[in-house]
Structures are given as structure tokens and as C-alpha cells.
C-alpha atoms as a PDB file:
ATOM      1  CA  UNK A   1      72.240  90.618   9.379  1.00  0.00           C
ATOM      2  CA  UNK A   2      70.628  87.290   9.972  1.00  0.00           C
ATOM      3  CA  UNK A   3      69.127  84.216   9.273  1.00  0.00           C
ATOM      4  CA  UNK A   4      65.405  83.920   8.542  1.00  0.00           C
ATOM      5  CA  UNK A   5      64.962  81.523  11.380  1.00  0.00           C
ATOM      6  CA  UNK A   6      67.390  83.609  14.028  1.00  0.00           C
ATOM      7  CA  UNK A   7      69.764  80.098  13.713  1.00  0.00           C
ATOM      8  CA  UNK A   8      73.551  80.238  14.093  1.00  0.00           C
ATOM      9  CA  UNK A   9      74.345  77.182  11.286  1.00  0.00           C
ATOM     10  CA  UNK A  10      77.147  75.468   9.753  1.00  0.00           C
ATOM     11  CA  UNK A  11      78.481  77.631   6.844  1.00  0.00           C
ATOM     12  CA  UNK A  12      81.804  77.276   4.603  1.00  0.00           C
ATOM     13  CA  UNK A  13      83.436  80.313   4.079  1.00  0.00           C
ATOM     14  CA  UNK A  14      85.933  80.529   0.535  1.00  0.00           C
ATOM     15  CA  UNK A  15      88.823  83.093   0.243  1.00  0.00           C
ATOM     16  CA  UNK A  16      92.431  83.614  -1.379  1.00  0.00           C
ATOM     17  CA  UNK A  17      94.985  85.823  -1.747  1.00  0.00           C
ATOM     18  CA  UNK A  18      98.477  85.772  -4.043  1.00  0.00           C
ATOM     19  CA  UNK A  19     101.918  86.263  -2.725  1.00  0.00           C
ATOM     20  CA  UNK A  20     103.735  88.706  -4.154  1.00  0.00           C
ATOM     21  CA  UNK A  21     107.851  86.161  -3.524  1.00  0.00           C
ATOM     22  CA  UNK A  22     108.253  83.067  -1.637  1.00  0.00           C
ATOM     23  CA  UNK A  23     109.499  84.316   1.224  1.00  0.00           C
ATOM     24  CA  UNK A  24     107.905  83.247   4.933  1.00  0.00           C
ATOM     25  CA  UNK A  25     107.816  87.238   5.047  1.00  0.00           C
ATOM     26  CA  UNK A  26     105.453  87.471   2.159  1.00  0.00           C
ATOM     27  CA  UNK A  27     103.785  84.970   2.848  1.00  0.00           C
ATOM     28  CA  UNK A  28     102.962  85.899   6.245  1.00  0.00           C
ATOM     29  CA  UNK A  29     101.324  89.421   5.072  1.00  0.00           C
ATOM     30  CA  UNK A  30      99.050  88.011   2.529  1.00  0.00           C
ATOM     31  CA  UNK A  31      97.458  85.000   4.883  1.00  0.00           C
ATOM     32  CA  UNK A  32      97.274  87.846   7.702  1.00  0.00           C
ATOM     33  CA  UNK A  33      95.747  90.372   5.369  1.00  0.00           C
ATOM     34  CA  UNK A  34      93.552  87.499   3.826  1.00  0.00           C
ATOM     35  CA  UNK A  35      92.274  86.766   7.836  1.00  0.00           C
ATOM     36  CA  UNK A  36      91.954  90.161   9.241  1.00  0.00           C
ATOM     37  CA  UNK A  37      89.491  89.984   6.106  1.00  0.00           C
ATOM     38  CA  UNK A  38      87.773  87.000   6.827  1.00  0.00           C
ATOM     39  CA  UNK A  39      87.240  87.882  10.585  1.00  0.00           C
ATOM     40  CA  UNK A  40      86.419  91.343   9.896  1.00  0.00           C
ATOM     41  CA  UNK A  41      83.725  91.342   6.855  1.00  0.00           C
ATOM     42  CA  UNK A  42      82.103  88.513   8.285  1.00  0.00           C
ATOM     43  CA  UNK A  43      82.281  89.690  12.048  1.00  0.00           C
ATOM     44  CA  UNK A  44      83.685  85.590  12.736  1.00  0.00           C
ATOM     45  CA  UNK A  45      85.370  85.186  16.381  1.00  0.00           C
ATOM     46  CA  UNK A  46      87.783  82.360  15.770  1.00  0.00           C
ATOM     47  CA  UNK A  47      86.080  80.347  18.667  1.00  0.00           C
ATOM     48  CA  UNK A  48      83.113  79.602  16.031  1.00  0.00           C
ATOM     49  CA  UNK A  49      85.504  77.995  13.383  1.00  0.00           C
ATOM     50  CA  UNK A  50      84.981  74.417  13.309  1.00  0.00           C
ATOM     51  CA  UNK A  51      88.234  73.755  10.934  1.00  0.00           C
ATOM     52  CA  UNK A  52      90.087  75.790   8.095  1.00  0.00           C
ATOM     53  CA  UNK A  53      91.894  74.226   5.060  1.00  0.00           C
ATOM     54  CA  UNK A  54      94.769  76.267   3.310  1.00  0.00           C
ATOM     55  CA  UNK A  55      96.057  75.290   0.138  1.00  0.00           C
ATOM     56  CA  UNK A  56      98.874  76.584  -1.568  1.00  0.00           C
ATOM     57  CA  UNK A  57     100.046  76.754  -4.807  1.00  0.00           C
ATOM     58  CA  UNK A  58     103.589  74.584  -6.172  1.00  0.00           C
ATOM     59  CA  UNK A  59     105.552  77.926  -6.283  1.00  0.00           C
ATOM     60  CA  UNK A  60     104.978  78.735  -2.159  1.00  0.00           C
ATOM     61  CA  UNK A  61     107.157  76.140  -0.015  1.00  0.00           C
ATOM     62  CA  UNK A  62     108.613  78.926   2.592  1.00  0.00           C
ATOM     63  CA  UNK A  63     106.126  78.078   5.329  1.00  0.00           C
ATOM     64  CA  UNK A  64     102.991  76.173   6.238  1.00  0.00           C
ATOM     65  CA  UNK A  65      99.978  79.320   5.994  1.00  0.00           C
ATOM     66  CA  UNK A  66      98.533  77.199   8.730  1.00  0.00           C
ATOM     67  CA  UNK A  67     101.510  78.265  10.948  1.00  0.00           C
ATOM     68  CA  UNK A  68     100.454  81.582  10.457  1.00  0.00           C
ATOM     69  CA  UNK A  69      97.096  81.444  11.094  1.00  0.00           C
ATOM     70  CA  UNK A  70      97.978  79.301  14.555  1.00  0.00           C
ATOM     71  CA  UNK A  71     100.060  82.286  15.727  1.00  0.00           C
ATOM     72  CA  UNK A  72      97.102  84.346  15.579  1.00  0.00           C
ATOM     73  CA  UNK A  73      94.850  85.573  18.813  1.00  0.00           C
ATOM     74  CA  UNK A  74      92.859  82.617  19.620  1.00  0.00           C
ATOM     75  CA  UNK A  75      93.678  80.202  16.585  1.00  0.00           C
ATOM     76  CA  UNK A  76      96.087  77.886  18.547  1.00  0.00           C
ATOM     77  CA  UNK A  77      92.380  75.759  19.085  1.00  0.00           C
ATOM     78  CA  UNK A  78      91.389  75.721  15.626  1.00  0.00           C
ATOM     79  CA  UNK A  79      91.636  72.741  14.022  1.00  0.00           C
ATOM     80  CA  UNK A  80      93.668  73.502  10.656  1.00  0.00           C
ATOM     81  CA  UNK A  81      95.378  71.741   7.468  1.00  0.00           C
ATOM     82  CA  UNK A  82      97.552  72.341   4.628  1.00  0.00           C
ATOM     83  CA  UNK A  83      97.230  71.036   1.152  1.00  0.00           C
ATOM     84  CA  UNK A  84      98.687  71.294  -2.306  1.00  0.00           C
ATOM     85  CA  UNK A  85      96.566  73.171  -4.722  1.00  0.00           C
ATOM     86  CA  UNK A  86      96.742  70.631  -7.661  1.00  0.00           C
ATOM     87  CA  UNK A  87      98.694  72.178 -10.422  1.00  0.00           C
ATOM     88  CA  UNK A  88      96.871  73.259 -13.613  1.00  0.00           C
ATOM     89  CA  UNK A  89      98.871  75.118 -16.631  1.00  0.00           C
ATOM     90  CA  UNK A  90      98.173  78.408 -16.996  1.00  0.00           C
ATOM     91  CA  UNK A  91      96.622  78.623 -13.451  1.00  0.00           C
ATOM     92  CA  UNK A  92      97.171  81.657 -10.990  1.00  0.00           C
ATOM     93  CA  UNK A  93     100.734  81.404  -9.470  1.00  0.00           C
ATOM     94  CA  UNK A  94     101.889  81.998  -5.988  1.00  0.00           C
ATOM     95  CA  UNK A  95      98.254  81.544  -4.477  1.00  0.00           C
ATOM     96  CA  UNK A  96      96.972  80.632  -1.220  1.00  0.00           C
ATOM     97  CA  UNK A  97      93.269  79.488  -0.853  1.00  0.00           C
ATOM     98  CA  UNK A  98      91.472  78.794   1.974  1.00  0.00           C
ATOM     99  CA  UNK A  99      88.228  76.601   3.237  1.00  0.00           C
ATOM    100  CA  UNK A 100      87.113  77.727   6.374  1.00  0.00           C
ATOM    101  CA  UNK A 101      83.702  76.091   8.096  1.00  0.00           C
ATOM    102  CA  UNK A 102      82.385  78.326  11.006  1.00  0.00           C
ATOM    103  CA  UNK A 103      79.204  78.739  12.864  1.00  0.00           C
ATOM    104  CA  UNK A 104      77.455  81.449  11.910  1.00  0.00           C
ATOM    105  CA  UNK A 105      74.104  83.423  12.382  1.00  0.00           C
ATOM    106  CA  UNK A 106      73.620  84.439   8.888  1.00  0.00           C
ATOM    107  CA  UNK A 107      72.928  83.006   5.246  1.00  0.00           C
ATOM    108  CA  UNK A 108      74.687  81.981   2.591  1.00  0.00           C
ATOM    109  CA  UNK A 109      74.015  85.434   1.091  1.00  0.00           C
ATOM    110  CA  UNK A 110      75.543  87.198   3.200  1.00  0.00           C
ATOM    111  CA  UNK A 111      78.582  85.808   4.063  1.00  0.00           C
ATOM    112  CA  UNK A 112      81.890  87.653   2.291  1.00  0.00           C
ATOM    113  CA  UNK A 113      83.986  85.355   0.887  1.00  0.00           C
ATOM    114  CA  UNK A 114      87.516  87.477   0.627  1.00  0.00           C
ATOM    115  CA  UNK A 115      89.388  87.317  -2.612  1.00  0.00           C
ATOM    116  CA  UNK A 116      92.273  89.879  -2.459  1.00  0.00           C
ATOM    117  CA  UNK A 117      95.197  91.028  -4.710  1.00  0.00           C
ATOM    118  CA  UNK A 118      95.507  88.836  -7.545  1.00  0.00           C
ATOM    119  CA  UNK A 119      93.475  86.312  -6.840  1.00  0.00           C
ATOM    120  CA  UNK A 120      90.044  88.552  -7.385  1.00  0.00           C
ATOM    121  CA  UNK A 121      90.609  87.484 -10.741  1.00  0.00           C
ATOM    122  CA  UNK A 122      89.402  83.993  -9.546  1.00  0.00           C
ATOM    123  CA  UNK A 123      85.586  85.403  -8.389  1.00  0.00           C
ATOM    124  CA  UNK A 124      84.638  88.799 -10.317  1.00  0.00           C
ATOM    125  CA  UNK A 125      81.313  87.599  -9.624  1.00  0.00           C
ATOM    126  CA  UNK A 126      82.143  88.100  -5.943  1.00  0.00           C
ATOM    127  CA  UNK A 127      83.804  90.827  -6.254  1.00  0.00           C
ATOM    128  CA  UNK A 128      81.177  92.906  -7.701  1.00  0.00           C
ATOM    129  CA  UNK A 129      78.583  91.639  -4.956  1.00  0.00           C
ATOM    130  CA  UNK A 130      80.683  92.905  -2.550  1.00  0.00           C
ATOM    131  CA  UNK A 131      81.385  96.527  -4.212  1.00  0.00           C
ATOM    132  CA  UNK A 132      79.314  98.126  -1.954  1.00  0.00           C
ATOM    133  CA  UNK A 133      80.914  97.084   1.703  1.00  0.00           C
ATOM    134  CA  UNK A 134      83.731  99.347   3.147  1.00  0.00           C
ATOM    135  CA  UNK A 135      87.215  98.095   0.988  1.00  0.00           C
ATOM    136  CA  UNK A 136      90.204  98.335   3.196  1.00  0.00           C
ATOM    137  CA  UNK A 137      91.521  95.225   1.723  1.00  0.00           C
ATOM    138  CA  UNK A 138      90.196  95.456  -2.096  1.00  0.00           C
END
């Protein structure tokens, strides 16, 4: 794993997850299961995340996912916003994205971007590039 030049560099890092209620109980397991992915896969400490951006679906109003990811080991530093995901008929319900920019030592290639439960649906292109890492969360 790493980048041609040996560089750590500015990367963005795309994920999502669905919920299965709206319910601050639900919604806590998905963002947690949609982190523990993001950290793991892509071996991220959260020290080396410059800012993350949740957004949220119409149909999840229970709690901020940003509170979530603040109560997390060494996210209370990490600069982090919620956002509406604009509404679009027919569009995935009950979804929580995310837009995370991090340091990191590798290339775009090989960063995992984590789409989990319903929302693989949004990247099968993704999904099948990452078919051949471990799936505890697929």
C-alpha cells in the first residue's frame, strides 16, 4: 500500500449506509458500522481527518450523525458538519452519506470507499472492486 512518490496527500474519502427506522438507536448502529468501516479498510487514525460532512436523507431527523461520530475515540477534534441530502423522487430513503477528507499515504486507487446495507445499490461499481478485501461489513 502506497503512493508512487512515498507522499501522505490530501484524499476525499465517499461512503453511506441506510437506516433501517428513525430512531437515534438506529441511527447510531449504521453511522458506527459505516466508521468502524471507514477507519478499518482504509487503516485512517482519526487524527489525519481534516473534516467529514454527513448528510442525511428527509426521512432521518432523530439525531445529528455528526453527534455520533463526535462520541467516538478521538473524533471530539475533528472538524464535522451536517447537511440535508437534497430530496430527489424515487431516491434511496433513510440514507446517510458521508464526505470525509483525510491525509493519507496512498492513491486514489486504493482507498475503500464503504457503501453498506442498502446503500451498495448507490456504487456496484465499487462494490465489485472491493470483492476481494475481507467483508465483515458487506
Amino acid at each position: 500500500m502506497g503512493n508512487s512518490d512515498g507522499g501522505w496527500r490530501v484524499r476525499a474519502i465517499r461512503g453511506a449506509t441506510t437506516v433501517s427506522e428513525n430512531t437515534a438507536e438506529a441511527i447510531r448502529d449504521a453511522v458506527d458500522e459505516l466508521l468502524d468501516a471507514l477507519e478499518t479498510r482504509n487503516h485512517l487514525e482519526p487524527q489525519n481527518i481534516i473534516s467529514a460532512t454527513f448528510s442525511a436523507t428527509r426521512d432521518l431527523d432523530a439525531v445529528f450523525p455528526a453527534k455520533i461520530a463526535r462520541q467516538r475515540p478521538q473524533w471530539n477534534d475533528v472538524p464535522l458538519l451536517d447537511v440535508q441530502q437534497m430530496h430527489v423522487e424515487g431516491s434511496l430513503c433513510r440514507c446517510i452519506r458521508f464526505l470525509i477528507h483525510a491525509y493519507l499515504p496512498v492513491s486514489p486507487a486504493e482507498i475503500h470507499h464503504p457503501y453498506l446495507r442498502g446503500a451498495k445499490s448507490l456504487r456496484p461499481d465499487w462494490q465489485t472492486a472491493s470483492a476481494s478485501l475481507s467483508s465483515g461489513w458487506e
